[in-house]
C-alpha atoms as a PDB file:
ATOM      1  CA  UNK A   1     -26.942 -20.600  32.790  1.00  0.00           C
ATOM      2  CA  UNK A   2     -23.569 -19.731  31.223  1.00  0.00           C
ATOM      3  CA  UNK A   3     -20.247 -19.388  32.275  1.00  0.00           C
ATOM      4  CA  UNK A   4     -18.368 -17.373  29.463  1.00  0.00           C
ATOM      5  CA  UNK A   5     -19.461 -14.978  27.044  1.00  0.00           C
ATOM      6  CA  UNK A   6     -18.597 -13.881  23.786  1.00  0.00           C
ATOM      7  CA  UNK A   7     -19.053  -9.838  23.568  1.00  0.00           C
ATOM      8  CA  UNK A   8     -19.372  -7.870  20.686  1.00  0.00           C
ATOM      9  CA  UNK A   9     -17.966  -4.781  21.177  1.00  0.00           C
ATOM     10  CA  UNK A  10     -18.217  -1.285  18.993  1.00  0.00           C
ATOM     11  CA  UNK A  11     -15.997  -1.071  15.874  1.00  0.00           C
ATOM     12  CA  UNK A  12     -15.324   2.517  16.416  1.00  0.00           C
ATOM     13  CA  UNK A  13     -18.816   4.300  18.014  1.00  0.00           C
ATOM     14  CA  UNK A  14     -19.372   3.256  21.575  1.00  0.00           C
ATOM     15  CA  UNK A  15     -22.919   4.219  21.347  1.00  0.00           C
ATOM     16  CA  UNK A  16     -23.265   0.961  19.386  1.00  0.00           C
ATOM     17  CA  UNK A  17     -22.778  -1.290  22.281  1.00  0.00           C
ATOM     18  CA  UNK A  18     -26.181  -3.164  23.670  1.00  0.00           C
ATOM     19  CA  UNK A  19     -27.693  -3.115  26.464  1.00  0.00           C
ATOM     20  CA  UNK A  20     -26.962  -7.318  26.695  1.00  0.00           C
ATOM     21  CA  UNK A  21     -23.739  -6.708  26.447  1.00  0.00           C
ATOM     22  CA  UNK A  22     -23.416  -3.781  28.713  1.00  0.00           C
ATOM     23  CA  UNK A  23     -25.262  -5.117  31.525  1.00  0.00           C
ATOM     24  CA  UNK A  24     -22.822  -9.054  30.820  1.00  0.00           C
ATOM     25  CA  UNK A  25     -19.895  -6.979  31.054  1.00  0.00           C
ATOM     26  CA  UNK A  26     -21.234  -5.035  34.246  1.00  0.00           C
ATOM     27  CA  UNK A  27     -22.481  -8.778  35.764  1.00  0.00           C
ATOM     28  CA  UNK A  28     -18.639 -10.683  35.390  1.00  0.00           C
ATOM     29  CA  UNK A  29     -16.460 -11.146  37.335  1.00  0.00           C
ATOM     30  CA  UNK A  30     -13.170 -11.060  35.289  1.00  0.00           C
ATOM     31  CA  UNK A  31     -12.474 -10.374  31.253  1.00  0.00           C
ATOM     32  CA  UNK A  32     -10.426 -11.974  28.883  1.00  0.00           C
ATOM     33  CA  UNK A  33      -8.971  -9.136  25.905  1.00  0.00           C
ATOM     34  CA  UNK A  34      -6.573  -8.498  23.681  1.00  0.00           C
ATOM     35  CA  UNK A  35      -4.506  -5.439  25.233  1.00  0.00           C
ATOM     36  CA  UNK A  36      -5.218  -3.799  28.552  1.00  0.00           C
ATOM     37  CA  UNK A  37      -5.016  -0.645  26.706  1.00  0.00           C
ATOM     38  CA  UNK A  38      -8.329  -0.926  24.788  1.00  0.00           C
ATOM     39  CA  UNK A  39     -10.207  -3.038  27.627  1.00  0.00           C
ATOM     40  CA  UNK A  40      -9.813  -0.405  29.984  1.00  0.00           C
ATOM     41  CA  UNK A  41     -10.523   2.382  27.527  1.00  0.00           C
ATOM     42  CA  UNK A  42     -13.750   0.551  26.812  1.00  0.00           C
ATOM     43  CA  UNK A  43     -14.924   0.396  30.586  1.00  0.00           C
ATOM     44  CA  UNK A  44     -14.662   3.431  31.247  1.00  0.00           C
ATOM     45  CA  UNK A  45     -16.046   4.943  28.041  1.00  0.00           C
ATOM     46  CA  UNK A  46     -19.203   2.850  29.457  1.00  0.00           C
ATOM     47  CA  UNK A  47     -18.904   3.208  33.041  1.00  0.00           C
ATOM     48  CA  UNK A  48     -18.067   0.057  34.042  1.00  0.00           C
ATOM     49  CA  UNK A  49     -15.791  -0.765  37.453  1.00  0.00           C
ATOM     50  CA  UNK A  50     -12.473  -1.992  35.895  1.00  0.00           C
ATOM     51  CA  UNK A  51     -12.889  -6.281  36.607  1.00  0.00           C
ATOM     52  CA  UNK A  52      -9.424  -8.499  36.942  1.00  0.00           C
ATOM     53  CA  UNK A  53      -8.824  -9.264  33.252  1.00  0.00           C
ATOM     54  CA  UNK A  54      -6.319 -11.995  31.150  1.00  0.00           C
ATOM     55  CA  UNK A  55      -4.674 -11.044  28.428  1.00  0.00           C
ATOM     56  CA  UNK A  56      -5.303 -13.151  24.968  1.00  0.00           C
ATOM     57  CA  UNK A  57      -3.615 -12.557  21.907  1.00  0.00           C
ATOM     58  CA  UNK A  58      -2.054 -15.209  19.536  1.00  0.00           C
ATOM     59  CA  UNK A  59       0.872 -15.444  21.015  1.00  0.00           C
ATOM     60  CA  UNK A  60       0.336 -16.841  24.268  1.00  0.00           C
ATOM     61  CA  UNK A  61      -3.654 -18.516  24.023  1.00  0.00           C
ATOM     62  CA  UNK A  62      -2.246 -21.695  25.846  1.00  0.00           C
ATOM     63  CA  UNK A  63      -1.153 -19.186  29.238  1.00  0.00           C
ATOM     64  CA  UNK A  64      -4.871 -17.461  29.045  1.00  0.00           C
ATOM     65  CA  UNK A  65      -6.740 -21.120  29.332  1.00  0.00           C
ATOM     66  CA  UNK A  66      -4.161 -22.035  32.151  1.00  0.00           C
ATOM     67  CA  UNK A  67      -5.329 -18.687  34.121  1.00  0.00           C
ATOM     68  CA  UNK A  68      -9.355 -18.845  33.318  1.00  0.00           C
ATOM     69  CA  UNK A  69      -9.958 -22.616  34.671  1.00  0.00           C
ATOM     70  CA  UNK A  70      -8.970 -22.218  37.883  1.00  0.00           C
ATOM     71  CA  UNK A  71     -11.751 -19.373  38.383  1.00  0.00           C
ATOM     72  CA  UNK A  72     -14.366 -20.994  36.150  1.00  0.00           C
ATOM     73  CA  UNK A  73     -13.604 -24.065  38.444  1.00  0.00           C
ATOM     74  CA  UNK A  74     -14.714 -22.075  41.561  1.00  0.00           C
ATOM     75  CA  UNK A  75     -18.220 -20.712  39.648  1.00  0.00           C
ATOM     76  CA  UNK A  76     -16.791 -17.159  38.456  1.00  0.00           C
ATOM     77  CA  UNK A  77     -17.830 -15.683  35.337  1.00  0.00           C
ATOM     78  CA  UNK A  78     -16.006 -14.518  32.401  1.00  0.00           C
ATOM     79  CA  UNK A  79     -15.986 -12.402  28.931  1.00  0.00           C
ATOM     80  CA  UNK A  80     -14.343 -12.685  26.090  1.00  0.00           C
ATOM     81  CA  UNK A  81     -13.610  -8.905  24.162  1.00  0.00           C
ATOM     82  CA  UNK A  82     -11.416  -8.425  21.223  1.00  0.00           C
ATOM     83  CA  UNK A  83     -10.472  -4.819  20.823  1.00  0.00           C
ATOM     84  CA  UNK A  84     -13.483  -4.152  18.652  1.00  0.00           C
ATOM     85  CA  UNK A  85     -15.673  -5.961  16.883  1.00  0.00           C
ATOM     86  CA  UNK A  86     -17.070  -9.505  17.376  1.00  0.00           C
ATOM     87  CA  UNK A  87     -14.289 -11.819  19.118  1.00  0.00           C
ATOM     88  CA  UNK A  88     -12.475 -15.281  17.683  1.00  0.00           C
ATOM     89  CA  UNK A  89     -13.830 -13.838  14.080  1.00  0.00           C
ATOM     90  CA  UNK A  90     -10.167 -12.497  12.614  1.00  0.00           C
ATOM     91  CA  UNK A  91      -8.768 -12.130  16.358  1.00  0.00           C
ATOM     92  CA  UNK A  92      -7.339 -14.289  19.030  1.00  0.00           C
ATOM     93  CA  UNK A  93      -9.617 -16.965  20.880  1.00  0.00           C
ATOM     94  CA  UNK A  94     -10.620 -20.090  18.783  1.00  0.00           C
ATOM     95  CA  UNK A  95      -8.400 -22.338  20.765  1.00  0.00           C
ATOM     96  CA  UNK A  96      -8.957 -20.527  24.001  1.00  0.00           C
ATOM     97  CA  UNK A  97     -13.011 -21.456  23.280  1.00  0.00           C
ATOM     98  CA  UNK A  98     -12.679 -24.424  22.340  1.00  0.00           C
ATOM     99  CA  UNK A  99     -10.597 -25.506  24.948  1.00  0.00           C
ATOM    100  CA  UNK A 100     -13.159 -23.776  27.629  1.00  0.00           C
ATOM    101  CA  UNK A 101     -15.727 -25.880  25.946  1.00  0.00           C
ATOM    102  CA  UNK A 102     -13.749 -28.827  25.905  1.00  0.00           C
ATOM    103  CA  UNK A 103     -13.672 -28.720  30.108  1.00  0.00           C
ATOM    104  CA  UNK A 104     -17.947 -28.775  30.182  1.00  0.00           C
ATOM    105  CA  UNK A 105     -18.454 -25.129  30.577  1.00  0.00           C
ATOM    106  CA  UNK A 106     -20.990 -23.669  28.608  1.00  0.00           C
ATOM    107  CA  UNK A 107     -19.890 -20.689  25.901  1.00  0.00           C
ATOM    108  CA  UNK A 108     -22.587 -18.117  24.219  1.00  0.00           C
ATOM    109  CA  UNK A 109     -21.995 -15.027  22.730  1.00  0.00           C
ATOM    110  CA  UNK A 110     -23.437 -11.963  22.578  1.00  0.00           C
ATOM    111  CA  UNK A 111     -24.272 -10.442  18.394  1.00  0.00           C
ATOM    112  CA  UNK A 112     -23.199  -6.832  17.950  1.00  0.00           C
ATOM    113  CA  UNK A 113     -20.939  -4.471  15.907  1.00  0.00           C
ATOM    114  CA  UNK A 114     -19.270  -6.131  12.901  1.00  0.00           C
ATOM    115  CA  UNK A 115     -17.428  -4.380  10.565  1.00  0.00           C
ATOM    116  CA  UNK A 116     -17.805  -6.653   7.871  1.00  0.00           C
ATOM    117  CA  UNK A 117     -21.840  -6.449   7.743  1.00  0.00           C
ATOM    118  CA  UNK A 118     -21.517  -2.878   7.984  1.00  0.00           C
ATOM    119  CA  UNK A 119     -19.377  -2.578   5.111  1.00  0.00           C
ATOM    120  CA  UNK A 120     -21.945  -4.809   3.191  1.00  0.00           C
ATOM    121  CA  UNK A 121     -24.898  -3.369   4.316  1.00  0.00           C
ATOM    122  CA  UNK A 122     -23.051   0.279   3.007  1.00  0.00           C
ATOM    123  CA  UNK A 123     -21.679  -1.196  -0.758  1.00  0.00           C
ATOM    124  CA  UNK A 124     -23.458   0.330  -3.808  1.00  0.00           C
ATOM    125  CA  UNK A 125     -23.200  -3.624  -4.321  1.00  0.00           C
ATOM    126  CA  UNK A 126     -26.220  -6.232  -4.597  1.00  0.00           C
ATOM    127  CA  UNK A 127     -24.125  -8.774  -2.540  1.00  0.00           C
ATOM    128  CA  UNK A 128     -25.855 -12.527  -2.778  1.00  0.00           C
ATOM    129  CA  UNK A 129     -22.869 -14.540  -1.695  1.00  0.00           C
ATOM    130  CA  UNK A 130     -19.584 -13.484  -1.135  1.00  0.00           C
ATOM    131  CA  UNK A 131     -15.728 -15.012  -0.572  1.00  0.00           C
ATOM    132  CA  UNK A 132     -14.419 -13.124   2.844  1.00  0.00           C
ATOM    133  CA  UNK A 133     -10.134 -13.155   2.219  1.00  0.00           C
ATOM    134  CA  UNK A 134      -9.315 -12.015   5.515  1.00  0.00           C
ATOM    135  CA  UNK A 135      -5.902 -10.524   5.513  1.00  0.00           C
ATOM    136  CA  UNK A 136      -3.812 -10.707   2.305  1.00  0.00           C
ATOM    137  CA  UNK A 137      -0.079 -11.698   2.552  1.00  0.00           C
ATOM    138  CA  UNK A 138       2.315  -8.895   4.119  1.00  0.00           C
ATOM    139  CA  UNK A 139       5.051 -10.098   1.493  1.00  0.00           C
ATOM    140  CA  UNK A 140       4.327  -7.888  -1.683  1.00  0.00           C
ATOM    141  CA  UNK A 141       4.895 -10.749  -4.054  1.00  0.00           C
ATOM    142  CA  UNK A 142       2.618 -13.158  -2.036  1.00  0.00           C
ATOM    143  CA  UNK A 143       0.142 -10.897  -1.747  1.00  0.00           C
ATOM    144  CA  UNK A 144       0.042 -10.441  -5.870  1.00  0.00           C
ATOM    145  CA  UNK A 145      -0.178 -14.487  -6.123  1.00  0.00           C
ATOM    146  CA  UNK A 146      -2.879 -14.421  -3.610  1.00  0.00           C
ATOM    147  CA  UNK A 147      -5.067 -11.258  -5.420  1.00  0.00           C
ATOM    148  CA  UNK A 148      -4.386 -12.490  -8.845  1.00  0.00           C
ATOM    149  CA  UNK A 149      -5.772 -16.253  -7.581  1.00  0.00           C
ATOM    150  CA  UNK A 150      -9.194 -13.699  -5.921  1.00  0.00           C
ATOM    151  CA  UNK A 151      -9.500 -12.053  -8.879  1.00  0.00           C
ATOM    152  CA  UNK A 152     -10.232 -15.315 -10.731  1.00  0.00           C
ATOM    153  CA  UNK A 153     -13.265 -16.097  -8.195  1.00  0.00           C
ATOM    154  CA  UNK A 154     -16.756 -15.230  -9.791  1.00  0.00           C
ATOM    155  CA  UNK A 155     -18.195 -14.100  -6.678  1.00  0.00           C
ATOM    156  CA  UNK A 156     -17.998 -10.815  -4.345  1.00  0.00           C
ATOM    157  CA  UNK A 157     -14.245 -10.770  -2.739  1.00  0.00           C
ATOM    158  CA  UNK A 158     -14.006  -9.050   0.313  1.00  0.00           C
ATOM    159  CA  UNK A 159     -10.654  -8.548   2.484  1.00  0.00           C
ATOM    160  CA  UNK A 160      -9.906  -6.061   5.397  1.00  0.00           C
ATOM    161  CA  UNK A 161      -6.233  -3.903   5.320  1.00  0.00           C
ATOM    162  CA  UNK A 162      -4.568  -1.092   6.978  1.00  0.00           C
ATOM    163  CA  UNK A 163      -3.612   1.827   5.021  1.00  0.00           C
ATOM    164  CA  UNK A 164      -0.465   1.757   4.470  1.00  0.00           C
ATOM    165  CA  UNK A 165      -0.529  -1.321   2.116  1.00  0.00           C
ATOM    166  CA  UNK A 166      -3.825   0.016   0.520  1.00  0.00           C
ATOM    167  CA  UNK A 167      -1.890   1.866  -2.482  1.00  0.00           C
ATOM    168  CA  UNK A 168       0.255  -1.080  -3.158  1.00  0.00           C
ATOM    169  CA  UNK A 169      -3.033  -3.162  -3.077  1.00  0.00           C
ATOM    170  CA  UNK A 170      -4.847  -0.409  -5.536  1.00  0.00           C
ATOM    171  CA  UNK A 171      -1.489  -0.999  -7.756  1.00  0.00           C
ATOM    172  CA  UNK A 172      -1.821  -4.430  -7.793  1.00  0.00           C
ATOM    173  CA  UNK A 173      -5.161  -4.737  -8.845  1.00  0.00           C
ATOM    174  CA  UNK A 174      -4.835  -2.380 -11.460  1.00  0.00           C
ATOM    175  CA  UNK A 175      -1.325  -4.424 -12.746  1.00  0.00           C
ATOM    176  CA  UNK A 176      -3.418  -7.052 -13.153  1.00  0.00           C
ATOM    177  CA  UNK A 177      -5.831  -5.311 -15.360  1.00  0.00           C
ATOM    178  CA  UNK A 178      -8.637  -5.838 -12.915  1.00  0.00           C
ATOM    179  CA  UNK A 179     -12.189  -4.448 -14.933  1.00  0.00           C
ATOM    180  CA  UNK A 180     -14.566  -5.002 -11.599  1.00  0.00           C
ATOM    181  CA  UNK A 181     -15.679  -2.226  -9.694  1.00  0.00           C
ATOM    182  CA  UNK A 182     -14.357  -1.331  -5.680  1.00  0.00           C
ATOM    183  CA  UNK A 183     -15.840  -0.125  -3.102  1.00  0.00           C
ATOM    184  CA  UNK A 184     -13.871   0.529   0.094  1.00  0.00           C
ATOM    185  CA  UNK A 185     -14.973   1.606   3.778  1.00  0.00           C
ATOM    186  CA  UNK A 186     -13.439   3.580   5.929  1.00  0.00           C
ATOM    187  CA  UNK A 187     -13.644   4.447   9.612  1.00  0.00           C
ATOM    188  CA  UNK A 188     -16.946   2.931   9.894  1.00  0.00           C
ATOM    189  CA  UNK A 189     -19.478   4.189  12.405  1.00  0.00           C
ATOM    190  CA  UNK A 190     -17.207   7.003  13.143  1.00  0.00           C
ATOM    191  CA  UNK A 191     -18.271  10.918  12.118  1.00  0.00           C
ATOM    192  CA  UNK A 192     -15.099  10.427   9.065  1.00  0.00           C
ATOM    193  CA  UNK A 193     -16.812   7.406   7.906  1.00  0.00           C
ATOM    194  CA  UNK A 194     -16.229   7.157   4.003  1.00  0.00           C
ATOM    195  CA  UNK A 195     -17.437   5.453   1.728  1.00  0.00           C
ATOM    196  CA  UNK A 196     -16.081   4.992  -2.153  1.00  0.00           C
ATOM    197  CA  UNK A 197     -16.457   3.255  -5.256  1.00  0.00           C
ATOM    198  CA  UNK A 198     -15.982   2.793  -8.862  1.00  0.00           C
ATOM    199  CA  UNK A 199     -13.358   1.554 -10.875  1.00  0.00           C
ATOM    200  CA  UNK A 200      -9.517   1.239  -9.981  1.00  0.00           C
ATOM    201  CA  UNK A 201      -8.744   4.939 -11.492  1.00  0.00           C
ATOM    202  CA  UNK A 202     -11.669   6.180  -9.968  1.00  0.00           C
ATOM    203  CA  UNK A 203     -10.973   4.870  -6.525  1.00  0.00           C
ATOM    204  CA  UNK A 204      -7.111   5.761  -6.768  1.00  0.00           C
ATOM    205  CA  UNK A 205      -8.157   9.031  -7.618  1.00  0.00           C
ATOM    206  CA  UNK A 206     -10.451   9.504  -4.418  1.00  0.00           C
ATOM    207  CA  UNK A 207      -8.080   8.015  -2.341  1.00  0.00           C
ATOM    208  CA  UNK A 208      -5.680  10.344  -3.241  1.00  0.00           C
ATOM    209  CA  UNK A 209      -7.769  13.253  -2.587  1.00  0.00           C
ATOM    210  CA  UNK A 210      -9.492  12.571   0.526  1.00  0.00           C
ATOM    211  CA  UNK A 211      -5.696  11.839   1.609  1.00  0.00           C
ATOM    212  CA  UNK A 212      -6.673   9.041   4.498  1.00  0.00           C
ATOM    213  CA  UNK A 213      -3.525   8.103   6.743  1.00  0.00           C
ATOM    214  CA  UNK A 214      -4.924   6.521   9.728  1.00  0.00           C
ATOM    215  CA  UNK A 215      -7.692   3.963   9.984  1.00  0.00           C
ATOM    216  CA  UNK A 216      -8.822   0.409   8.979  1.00  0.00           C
ATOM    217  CA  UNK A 217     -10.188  -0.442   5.619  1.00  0.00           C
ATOM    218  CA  UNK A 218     -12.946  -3.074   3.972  1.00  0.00           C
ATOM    219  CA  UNK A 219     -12.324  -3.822   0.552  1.00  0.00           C
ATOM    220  CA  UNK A 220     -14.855  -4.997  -1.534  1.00  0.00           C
ATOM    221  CA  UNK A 221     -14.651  -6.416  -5.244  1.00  0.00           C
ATOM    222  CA  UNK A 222     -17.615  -7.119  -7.243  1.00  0.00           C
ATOM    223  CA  UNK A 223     -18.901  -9.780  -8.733  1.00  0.00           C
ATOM    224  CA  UNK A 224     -17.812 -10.728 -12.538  1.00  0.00           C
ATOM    225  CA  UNK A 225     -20.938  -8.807 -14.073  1.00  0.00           C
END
């Protein structure tokens, strides 16, 4: 029997959520998220009775293992969300595990939504093995350092960014005379998913004309052919 989950929760469609998870997240007796905002927004997209939650977000990890002890201590169950997607994996919660771990409880999670496989499983790509970049460098001259060092890898590159750093990203790849092919996706799972490849003038092109100003983005670089 287990005393904290792990729940994967829809990257944009809530019709993606399981039944596991639905019915773990119905069962609990208090959650552990990111913001209140999204939690709450999630429960009652599924119809779940709002639980006491804990907030968890990278600023104070330390405070949420202080609060969730005390009621694992007394046999309560708990549920780790992010605010989309598979938890700890780019978001908040590695220490918070561990450290639940750490104290003899036992952790499991529950597979679902990722946007990462989704973007793979979507790239006009044959994708074998793959470096995952995570976030690239805010600072416009570290990020440069950092894509210049990617481009140099062999192997599939794959990073996630917000939009409004993706034309400075475009810029820099093409600055640095980039020749592999893109493929970005868009809004995944949602009814404006895109998505686009080709080469750097290709995808600037696109980008300019589908003229995208909100949303989250998977970048994708292939392989040196």
């Amino acid at each position: 029997m287990y005393n904290f989950y792990l729940v994967s929760t829809p990257i944009g469609n809530i019709g993606d959520i399981t039944a596991r998870a639905r019915d773990i997240l119905n069962s609990i007796d208090f959650i552990v998220c990111e913001s209140e905002k999204e939690y709450k927004k999630l429960f009652y997209l599924l119809g779940i009775k709002e639980k006491k939650f804990i907030l968890c977000n990278e600023h104070n990890e330390n405070e949420a293992i202080e609060l969730v002890l005390p009621l694992l201590k007394i046999g309560e169950k708990g549920a780790l969300i992010s605010d989309c997607g598979t938890p700890v994996f780019e978001d908040p919660g590695y220490k918070f595990i561990n450290s639940i771990r750490g104290h003899g409880y036992k952790v499991t999670s529950l597979p679902g939504a990722s946007s990462l496989t989704t973007a793979i499983s979507l790239s006009p790509f044959k994708i074998e093995s793959f470096f995952y970049a995570g976030l690239l460098p805010k600072n416009n001259s570290e990020r440069e350092i950092s894509l210049r060092e990617l481009l140099k890898r062999k192997e599939v590159i794959i990073f996630i960014e917000a939009p409004y750093r993706l034309k400075n990203i475009l810029e820099t790849i093409k600055k640095l005379n980039s020749q592999r092919d893109i493929c970005i996706a868009y809004n995944l799972t949602m009814e404006d998913e895109t998505i686009i490849w080709g080469n750097i003038k290709e995808i600037e092109k696109k980008i300019k004309l589908l003229n995208i100003k909100k949303g989250e983005y998977i970048i994708i670089i292939n392989k040196i052919l």
